[in-house]
Protein backbone atom coordinates (compact mmCIF):
# COMPACT_ATOMS: atom_id res chain seq x y z
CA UNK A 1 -11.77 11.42 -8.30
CA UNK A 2 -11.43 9.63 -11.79
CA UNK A 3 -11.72 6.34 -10.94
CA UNK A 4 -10.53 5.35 -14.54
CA UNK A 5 -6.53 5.98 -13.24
CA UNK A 6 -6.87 3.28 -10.36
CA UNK A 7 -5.41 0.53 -12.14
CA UNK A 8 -2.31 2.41 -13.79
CA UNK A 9 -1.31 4.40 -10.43
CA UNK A 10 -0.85 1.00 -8.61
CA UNK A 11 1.21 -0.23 -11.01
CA UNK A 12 3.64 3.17 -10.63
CA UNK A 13 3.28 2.69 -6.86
CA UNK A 14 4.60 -1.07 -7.70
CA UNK A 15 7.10 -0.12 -9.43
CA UNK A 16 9.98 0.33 -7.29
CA UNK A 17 13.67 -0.39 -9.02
CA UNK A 18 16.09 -2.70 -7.37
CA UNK A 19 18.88 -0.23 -7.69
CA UNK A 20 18.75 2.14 -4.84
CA UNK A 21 19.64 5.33 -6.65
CA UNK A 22 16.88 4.51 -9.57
CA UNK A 23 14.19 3.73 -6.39
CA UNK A 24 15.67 6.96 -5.06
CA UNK A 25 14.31 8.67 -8.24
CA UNK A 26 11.41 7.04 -8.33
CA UNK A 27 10.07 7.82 -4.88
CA UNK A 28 8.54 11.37 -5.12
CA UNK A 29 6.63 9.69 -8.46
CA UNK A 30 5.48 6.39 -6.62
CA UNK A 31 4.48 8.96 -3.56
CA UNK A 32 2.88 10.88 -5.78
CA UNK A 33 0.57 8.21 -7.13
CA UNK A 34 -0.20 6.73 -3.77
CA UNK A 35 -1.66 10.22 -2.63
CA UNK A 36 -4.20 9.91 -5.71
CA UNK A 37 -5.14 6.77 -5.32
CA UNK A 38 -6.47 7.73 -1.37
CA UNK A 39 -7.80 10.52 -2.72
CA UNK A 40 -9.45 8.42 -4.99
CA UNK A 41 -10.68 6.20 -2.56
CA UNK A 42 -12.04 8.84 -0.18
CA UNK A 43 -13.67 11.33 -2.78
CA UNK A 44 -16.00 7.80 -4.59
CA UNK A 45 -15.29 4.85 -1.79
CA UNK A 46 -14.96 2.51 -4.43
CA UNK A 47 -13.50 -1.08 -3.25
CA UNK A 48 -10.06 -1.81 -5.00
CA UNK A 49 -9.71 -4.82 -6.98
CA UNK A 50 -7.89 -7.80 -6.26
CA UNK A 51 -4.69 -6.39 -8.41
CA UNK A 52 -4.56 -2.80 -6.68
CA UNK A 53 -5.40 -4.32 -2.88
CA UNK A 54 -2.26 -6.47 -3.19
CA UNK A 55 -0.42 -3.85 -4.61
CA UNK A 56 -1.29 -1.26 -1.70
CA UNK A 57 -0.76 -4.30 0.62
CA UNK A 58 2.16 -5.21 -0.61
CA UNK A 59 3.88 -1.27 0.21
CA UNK A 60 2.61 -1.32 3.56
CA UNK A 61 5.87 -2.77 3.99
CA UNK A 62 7.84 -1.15 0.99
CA UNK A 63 10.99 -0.13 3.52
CA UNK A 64 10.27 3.82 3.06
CA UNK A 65 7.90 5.23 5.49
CA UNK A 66 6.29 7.55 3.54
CA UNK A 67 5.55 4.99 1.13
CA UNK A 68 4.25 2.72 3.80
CA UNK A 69 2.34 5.59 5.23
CA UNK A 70 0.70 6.73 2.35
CA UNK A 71 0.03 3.11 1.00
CA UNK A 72 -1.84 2.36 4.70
CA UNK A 73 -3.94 5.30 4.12
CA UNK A 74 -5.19 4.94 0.49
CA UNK A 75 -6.06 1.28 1.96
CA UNK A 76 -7.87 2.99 4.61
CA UNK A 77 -9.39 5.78 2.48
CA UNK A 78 -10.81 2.76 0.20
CA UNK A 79 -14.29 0.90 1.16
CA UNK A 80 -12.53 -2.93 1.54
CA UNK A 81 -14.38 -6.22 1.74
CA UNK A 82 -14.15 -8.65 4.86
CA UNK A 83 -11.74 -10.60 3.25
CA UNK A 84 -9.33 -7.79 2.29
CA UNK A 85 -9.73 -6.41 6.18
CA UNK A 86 -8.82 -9.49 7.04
CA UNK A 87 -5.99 -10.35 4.68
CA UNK A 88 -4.65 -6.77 5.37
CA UNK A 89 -4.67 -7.34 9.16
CA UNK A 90 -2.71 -10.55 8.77
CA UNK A 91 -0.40 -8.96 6.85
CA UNK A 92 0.34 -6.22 9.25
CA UNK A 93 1.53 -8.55 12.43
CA UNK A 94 4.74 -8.18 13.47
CA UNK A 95 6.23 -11.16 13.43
CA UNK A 96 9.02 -12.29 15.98
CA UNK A 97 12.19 -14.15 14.78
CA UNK A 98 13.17 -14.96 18.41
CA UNK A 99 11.73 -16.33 21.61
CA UNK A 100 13.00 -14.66 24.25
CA UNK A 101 12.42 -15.78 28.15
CA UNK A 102 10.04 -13.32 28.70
CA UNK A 103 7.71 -15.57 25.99
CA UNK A 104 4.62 -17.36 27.76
């Protein structure tokens, strides 16, 4: 629950290498350091700052599940603001490329 490791475990969960056998690697690390960080969040309910929001936001979408998963639950473990509710929701959508027939 040391709230002093908030900052440097987003950046680890951030850091995710272009080359998919490095990112490979990396994974059970990043994982690792998006498991604190919700525990984090859900042992203090501290609100994340503007840097480690958009990080977690940012791997909602990473392209590995557990990633994503774990990411979507530190964000829920964590006591947000309106705005980062907001922002967060917006973020989630699923957008559609297409419009199909069956479109109003």
């Amino acid at each position: 629950g040391d709230q002093r490791g908030i900052d440097v475990l987003a950046k680890v969960v951030s850091d995710k290498d272009a080359d998919a056998e490095r990112a490979a690697r990396q994974k059970a690390v990043r994982l690792t350091s998006a498991k604190a960080l919700s525990r984090i969040f859900k042992q203090t309910g501290v609100t994340p700052s503007s840097e480690v929001f958009e990080a977690l936001k940012k791997n909602t979408k990473d392209g590995d599940y557990q990633i994503e998963l774990t990411c979507g639950e530190a964000l829920g473990n964590a006591t947000l603001t309106n705005a980062q509710r907001l922002d967060l929701s917006a973020h989630r959508r699923i957008v559609r490329e297409a419009v199909t027939s069956d479109d109003p």
